[in-house]
Protein backbone atom coordinates (compact mmCIF):
# COMPACT_ATOMS: atom_id res chain seq x y z
CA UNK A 1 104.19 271.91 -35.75
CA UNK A 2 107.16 272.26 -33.73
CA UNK A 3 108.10 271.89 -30.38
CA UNK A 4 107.52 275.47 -28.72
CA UNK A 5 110.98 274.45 -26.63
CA UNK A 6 112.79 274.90 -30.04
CA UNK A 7 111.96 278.38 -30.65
CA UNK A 8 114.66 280.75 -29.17
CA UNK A 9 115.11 283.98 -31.69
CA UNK A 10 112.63 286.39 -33.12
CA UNK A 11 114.71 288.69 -35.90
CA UNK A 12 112.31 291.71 -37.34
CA UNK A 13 112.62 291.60 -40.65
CA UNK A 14 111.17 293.75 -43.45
CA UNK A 15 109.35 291.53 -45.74
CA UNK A 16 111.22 292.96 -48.87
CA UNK A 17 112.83 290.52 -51.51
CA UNK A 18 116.10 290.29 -50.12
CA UNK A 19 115.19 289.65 -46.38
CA UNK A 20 112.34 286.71 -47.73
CA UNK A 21 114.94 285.16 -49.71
CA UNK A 22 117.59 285.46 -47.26
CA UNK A 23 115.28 283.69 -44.95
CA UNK A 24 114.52 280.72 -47.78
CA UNK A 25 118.47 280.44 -47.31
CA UNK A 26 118.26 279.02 -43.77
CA UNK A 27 119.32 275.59 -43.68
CA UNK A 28 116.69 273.42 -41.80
CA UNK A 29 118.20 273.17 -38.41
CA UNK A 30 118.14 277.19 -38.35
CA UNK A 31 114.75 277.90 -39.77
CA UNK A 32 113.53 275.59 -36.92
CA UNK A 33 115.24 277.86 -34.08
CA UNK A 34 113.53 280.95 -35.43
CA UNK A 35 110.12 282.62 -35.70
CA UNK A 36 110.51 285.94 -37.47
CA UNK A 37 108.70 288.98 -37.26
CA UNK A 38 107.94 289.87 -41.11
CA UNK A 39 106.86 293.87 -41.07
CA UNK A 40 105.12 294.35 -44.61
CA UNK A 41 106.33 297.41 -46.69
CA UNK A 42 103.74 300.23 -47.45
CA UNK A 43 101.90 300.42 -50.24
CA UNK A 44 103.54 303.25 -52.22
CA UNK A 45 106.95 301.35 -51.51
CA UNK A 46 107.92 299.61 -55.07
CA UNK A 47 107.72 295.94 -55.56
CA UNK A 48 110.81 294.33 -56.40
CA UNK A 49 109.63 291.38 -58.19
CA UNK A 50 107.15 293.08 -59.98
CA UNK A 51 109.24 296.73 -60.67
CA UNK A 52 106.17 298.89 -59.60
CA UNK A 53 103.62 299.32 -57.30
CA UNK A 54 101.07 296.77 -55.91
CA UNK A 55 97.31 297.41 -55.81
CA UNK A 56 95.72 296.24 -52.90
CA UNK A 57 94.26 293.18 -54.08
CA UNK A 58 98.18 292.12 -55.22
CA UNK A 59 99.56 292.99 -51.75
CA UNK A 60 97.02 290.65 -49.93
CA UNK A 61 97.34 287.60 -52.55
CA UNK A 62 100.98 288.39 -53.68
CA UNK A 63 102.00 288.52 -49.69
CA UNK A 64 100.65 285.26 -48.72
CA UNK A 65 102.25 283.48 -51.52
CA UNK A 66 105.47 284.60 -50.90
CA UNK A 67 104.96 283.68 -47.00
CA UNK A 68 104.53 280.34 -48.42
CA UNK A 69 107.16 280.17 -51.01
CA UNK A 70 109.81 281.61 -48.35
CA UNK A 71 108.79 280.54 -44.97
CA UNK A 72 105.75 277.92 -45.67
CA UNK A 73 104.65 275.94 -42.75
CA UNK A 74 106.36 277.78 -40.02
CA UNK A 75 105.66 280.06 -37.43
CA UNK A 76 105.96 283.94 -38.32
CA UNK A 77 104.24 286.96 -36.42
CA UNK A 78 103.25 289.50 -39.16
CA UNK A 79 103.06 292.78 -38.57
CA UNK A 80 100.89 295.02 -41.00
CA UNK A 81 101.41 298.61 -39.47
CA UNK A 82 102.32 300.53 -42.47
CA UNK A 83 99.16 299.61 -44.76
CA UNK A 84 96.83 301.41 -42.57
CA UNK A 85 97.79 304.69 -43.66
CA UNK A 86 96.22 303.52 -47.49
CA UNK A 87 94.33 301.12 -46.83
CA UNK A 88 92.12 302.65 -44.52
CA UNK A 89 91.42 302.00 -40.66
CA UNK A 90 87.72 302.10 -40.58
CA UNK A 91 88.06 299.47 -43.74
CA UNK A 92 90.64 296.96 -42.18
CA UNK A 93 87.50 294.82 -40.60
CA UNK A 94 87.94 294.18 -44.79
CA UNK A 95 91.04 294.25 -45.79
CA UNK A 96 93.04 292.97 -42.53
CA UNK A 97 91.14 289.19 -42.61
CA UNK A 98 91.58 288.76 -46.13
CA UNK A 99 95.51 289.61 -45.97
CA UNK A 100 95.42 286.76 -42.95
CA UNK A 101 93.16 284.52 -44.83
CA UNK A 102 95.11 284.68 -48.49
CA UNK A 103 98.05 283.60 -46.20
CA UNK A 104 96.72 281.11 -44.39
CA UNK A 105 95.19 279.41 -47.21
CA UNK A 106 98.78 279.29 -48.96
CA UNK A 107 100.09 277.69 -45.74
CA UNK A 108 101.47 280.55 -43.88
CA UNK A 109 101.47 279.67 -39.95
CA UNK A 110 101.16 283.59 -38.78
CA UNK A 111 100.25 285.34 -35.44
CA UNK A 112 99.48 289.05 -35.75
CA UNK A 113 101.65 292.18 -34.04
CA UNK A 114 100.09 295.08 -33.14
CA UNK A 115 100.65 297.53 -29.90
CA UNK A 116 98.51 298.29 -27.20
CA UNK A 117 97.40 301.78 -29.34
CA UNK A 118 96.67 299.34 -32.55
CA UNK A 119 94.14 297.57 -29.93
CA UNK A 120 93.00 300.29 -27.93
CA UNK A 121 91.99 302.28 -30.79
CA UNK A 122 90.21 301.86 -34.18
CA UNK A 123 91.95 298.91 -35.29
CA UNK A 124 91.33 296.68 -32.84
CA UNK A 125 87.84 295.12 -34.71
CA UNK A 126 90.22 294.14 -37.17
CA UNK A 127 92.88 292.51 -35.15
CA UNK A 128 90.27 290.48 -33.12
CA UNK A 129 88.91 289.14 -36.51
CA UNK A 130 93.17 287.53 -37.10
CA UNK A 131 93.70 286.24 -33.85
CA UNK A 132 95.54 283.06 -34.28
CA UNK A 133 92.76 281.03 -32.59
CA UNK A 134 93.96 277.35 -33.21
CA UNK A 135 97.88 278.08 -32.43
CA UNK A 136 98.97 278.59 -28.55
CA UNK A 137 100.30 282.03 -29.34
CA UNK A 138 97.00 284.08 -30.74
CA UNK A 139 98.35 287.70 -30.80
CA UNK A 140 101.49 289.21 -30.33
CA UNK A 141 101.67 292.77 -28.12
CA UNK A 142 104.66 295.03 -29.42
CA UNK A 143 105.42 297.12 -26.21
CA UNK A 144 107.87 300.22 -26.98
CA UNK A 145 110.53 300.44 -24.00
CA UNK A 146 109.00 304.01 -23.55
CA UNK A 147 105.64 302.31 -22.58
CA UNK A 148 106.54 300.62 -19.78
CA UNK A 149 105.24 302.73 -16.99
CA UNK A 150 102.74 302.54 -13.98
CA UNK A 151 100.27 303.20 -17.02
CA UNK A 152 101.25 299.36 -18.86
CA UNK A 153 99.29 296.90 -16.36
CA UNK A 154 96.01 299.04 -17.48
CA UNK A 155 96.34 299.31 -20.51
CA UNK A 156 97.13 295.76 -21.46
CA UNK A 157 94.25 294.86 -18.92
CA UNK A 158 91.52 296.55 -21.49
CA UNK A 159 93.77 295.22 -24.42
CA UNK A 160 92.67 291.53 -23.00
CA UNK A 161 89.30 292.54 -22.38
CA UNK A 162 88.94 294.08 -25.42
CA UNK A 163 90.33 291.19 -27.56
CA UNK A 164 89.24 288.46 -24.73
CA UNK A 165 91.85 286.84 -24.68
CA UNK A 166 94.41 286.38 -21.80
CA UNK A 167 98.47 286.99 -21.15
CA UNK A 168 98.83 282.78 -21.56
CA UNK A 169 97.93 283.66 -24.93
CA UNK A 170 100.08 286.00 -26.12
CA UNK A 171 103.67 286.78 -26.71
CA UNK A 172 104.95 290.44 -25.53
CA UNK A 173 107.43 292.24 -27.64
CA UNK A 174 109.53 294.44 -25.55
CA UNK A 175 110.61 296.53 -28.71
CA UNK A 176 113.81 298.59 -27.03
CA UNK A 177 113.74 300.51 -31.44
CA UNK A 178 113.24 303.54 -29.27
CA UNK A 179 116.09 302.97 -26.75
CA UNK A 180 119.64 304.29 -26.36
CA UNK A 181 121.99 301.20 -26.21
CA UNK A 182 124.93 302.52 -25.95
CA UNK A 183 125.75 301.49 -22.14
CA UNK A 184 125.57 297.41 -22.42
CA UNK A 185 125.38 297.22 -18.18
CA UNK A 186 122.62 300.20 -18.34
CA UNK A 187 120.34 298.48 -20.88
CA UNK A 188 121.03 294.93 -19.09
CA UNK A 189 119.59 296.65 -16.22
CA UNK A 190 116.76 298.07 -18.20
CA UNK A 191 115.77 294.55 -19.29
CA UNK A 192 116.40 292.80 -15.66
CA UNK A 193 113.72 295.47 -14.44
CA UNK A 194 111.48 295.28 -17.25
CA UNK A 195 111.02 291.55 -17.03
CA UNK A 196 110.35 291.69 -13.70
CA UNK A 197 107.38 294.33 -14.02
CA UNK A 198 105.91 292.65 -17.17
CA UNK A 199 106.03 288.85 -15.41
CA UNK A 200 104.08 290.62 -12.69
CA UNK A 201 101.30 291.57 -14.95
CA UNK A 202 100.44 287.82 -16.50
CA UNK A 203 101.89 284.61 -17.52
CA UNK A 204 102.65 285.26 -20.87
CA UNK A 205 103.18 282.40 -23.47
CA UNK A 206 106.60 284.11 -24.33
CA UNK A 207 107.92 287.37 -23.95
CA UNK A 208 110.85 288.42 -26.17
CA UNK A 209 113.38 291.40 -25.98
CA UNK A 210 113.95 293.50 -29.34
CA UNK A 211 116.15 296.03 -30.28
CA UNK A 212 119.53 297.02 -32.36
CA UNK A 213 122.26 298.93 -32.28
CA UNK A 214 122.70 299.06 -35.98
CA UNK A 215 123.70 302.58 -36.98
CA UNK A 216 120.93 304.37 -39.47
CA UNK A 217 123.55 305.01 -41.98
CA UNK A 218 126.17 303.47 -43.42
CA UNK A 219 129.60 303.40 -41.09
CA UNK A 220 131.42 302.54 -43.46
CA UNK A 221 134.22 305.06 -45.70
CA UNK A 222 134.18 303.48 -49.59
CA UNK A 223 137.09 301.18 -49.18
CA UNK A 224 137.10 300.45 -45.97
CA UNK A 225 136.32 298.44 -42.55
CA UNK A 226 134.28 299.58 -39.86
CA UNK A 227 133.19 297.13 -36.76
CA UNK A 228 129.86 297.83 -34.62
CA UNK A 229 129.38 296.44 -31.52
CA UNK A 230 126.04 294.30 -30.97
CA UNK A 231 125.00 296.19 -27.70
CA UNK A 232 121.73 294.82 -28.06
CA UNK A 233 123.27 290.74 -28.03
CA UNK A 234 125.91 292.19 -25.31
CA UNK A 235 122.96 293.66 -22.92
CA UNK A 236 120.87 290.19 -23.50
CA UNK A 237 123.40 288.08 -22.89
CA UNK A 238 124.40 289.97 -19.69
CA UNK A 239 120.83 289.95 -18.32
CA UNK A 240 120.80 285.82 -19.04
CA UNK A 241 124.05 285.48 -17.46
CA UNK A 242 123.33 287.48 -14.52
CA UNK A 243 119.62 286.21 -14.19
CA UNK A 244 119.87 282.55 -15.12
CA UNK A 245 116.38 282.37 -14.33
CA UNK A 246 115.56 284.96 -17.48
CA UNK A 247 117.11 282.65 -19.88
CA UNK A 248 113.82 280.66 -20.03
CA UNK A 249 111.62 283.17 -20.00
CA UNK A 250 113.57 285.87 -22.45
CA UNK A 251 113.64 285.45 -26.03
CA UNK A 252 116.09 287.15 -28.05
CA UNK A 253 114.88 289.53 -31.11
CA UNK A 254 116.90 291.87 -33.05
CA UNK A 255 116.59 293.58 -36.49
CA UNK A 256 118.34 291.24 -38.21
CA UNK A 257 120.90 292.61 -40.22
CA UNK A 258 119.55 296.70 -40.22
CA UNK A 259 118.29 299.07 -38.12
CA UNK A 260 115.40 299.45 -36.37
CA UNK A 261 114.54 302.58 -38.57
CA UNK A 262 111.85 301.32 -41.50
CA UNK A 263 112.74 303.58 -43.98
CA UNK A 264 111.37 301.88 -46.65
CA UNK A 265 112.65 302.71 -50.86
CA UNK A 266 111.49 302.65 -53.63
CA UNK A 267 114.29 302.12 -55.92
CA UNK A 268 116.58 304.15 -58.18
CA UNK A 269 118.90 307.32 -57.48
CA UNK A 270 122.19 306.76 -56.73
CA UNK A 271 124.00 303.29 -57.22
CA UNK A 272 123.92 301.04 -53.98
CA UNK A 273 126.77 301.13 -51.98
CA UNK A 274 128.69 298.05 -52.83
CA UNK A 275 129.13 296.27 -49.17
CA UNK A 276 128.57 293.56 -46.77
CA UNK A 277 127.44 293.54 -43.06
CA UNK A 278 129.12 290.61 -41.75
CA UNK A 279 127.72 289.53 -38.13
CA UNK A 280 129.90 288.25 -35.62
CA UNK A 281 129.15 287.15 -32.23
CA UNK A 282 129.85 290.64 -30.19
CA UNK A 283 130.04 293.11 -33.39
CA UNK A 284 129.22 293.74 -36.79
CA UNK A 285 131.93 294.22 -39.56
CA UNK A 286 130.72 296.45 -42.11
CA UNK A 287 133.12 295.97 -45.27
CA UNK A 288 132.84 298.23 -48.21
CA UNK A 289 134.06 298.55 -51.49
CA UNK A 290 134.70 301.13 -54.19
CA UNK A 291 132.31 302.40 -56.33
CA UNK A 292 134.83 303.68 -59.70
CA UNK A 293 135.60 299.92 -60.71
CA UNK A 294 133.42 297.26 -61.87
CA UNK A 295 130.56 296.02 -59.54
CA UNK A 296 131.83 292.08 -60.22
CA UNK A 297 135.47 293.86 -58.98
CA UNK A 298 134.37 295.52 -56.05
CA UNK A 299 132.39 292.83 -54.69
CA UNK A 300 135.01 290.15 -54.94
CA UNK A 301 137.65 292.50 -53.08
CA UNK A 302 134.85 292.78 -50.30
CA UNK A 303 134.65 289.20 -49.83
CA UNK A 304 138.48 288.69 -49.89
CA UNK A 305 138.91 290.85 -47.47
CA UNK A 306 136.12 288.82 -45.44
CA UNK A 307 137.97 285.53 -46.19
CA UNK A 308 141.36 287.30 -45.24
CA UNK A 309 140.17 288.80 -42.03
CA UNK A 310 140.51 285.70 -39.90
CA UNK A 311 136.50 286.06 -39.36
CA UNK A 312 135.29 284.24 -41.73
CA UNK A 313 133.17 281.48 -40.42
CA UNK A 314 133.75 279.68 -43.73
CA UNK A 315 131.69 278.31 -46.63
CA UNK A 316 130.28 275.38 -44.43
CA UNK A 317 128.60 277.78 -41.86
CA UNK A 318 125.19 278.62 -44.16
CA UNK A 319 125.01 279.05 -47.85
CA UNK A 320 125.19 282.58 -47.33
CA UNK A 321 128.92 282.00 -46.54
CA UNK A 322 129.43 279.82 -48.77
CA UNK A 323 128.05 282.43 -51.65
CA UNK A 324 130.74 285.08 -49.59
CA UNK A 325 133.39 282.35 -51.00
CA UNK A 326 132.27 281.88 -54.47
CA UNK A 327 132.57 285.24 -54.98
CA UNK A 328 135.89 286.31 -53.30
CA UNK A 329 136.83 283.12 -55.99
CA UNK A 330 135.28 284.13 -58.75
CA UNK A 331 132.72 281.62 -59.20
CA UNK A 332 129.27 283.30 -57.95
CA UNK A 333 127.85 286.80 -58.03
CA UNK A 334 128.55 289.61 -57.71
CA UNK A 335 124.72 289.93 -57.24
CA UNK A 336 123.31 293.14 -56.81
CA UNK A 337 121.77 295.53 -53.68
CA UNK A 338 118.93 292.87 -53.25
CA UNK A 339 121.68 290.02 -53.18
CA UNK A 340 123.46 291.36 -50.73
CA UNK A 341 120.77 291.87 -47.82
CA UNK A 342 119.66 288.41 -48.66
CA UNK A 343 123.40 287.19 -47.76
CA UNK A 344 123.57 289.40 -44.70
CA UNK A 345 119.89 288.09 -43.45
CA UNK A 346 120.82 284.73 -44.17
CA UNK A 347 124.34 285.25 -42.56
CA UNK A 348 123.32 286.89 -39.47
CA UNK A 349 120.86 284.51 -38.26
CA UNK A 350 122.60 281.64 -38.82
CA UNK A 351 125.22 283.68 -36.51
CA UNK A 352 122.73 284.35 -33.64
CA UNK A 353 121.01 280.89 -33.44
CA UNK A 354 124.84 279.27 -33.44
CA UNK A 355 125.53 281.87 -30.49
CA UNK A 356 122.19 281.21 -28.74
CA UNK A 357 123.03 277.29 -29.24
CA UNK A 358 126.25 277.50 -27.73
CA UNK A 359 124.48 278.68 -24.79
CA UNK A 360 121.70 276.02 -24.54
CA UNK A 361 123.48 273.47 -25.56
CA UNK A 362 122.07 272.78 -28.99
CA UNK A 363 124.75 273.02 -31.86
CA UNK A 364 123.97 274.08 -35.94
CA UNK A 365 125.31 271.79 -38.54
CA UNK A 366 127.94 272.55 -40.23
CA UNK A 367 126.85 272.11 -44.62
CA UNK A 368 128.33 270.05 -47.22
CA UNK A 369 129.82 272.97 -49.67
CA UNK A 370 129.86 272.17 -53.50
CA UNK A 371 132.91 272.02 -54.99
CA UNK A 372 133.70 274.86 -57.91
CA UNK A 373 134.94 273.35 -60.84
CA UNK A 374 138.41 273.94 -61.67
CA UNK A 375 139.88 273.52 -65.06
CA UNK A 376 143.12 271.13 -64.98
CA UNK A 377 146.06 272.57 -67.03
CA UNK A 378 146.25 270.43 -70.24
CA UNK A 379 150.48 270.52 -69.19
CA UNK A 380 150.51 269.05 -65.74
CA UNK A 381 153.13 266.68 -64.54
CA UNK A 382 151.48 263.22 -64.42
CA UNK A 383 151.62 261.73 -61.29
């Protein structure tokens, strides 16, 4: 297991093909910086792999494999919200241990998310029965910045009773999904404050700040460039600078390379925008291509204009980069919708634990890139 001092990034991810393969990408030195939040799709929402729906016995099995396969012997807090709806509340005493148990048993290391409702209510039975009892982290508590109120201390007081456990045990989520982000200083205030009130309530194992301001729809014109700025990196950063005492205490989270909107799809319709969200330090850029040539052609004109945009981290940075290359070259992809979040995933958190290292003081390698093979003109000079 590794050393709890090594953790320092929690990306919510939806556990969809593209976003577990993107985080198979991770070199070593990444994957070790990082303990992602995997929210499971709904039922009714189509299987990639598989091209259809999932009963519920392939959900629990088909899950923990895939845990294993992707993110196997590492820490991950999974969050099953959207399969009460079908699979029943009354009936997750059932259903909830086995989904934890499949996983387990295939080597998954996961801690549960659920809110102070989740454990206040009917669920709760089933949460106590997937605590995490031999890890130091047992239970994750996702707090909504709306939440936090003269109400919180109470509530989370019968949440601990209820569960009995105790604030050492448990990371808090401070899940700012629900919060405009739009004024960096604002928000960095927000957090300061919020800190504050929630350290006052118990010493919690880890508490760690969440939120994006990742547009719900596309920015981006076909053919075109648009940048976003990371408010949500901006305000955390601020509050660590201005607070160096938070920067031990305050984990970064974000939503990866989306929103914070889990509009989940099952497929079909209209041909995927061909694009890339390429993470920077401060901003996305969101580049996008056209959709009247050939997918193979579009896609290599979106990664030339990434290599030509004097942004490009280069194909040493992660093998999502490196993939970026290939492509603008002609040698990989153009891969398809699925592809492409796995490249921004992979991307993007390389890009935040790089950024969070260069304010520790901890540094991500740079990776030996394979070189494409290049057919030698049969009339070249000799030498």
């Amino acid at each position: 297991m590794r050393s709890k001092a090594l953790m320092c990034y929690v990306p919510a991810v939806r556990f969809k093909q593209g976003e577990y393969r993107g985080l198979g990408r991770l070199a070593a030195d990444v994957a070790d910086r990082i303990a992602p939040r995997l929210v499971m799709p709904p039922p009714k929402d189509r299987d990639q792999e598989k091209g259809r729906r999932l009963t519920q016995d392939e959900i629990l099995h088909l899950t923990g494999r895939r845990i294993a396969q992707h993110w196997g012997m590492r820490e991950a807090f999974l969050e099953p919200r959207f399969l009460f709806a079908e699979f029943g509340e009354t009936e997750s005493v059932n259903w909830l241990p086995r989904l934890f148990k499949v996983a387990r048993d295939a080597s998954a290391v996961l801690i549960p998310v659920a809110t102070l409702n989740d454990l206040l209510g009917a669920r709760s039975q089933a949460f106590k029965l997937v605590l995490a009892n031999d890890m130091e982290t047992r239970i994750a508590l996702r707090v909504q910045s709306g939440e936090i109120d003269r109400h919180l201390a109470g509530r989370v007081t019968a949440v601990m009773d209820r569960l009995d456990v105790i604030p050492p045990e448990c990371a808090l989520l401070l899940d700012f999904a629900d919060a405009d982000l739009t004024n960096v200083d604002a928000v960095a205030s927000v957090i300061s404050n919020t800190l504050e009130e929630v350290q006052g309530i118990g010493r919690w194992q880890s508490i760690i700040f969440q939120g994006t301001n990742y547009p719900d729809k596309n920015p981006a014109a076909e053919n075109s460039s648009v940048s976003v700025p990371r408010n949500e990196w901006l305000a955390w950063s601020k509050t660590i600078k201005d607070d160096p005492n938070s920067s031990a205490s305050l984990l970064f989270g974000d939503y990866a390379a989306d929103n914070a909107n889990f509009e989940f799809r099952s497929g079909g319709g209209a041909a995927p925008y061909r694009y890339y969200r390429y993470c920077l330090t401060d901003r996305w850029t969101v580049v996008r291509g056209s959709q009247d040539v050939a997918q193979a052609e579009a896609m290599r004109e979106v990664c030339q204009t990434i290599l030509d945009s004097g942004y490009f981290a280069g194909p040493d940075f992660s093998s999502a980069d490196e993939f970026i290359y290939q492509t603008a070259k002609g040698y990989a992809g153009p891969g398809n919708a699925t592809t492409w979040r796995e490249i921004n995933t992979a991307h993007h958190i390389t890009q935040v634990v790089s950024d969070i290292g260069r304010m520790r003081g901890f540094s991500v390698g740079r990776r030996v890139v394979a070189v494409a093979p290049r057919q030698e003109s049969l009339f070249s000079p000799e030498a």
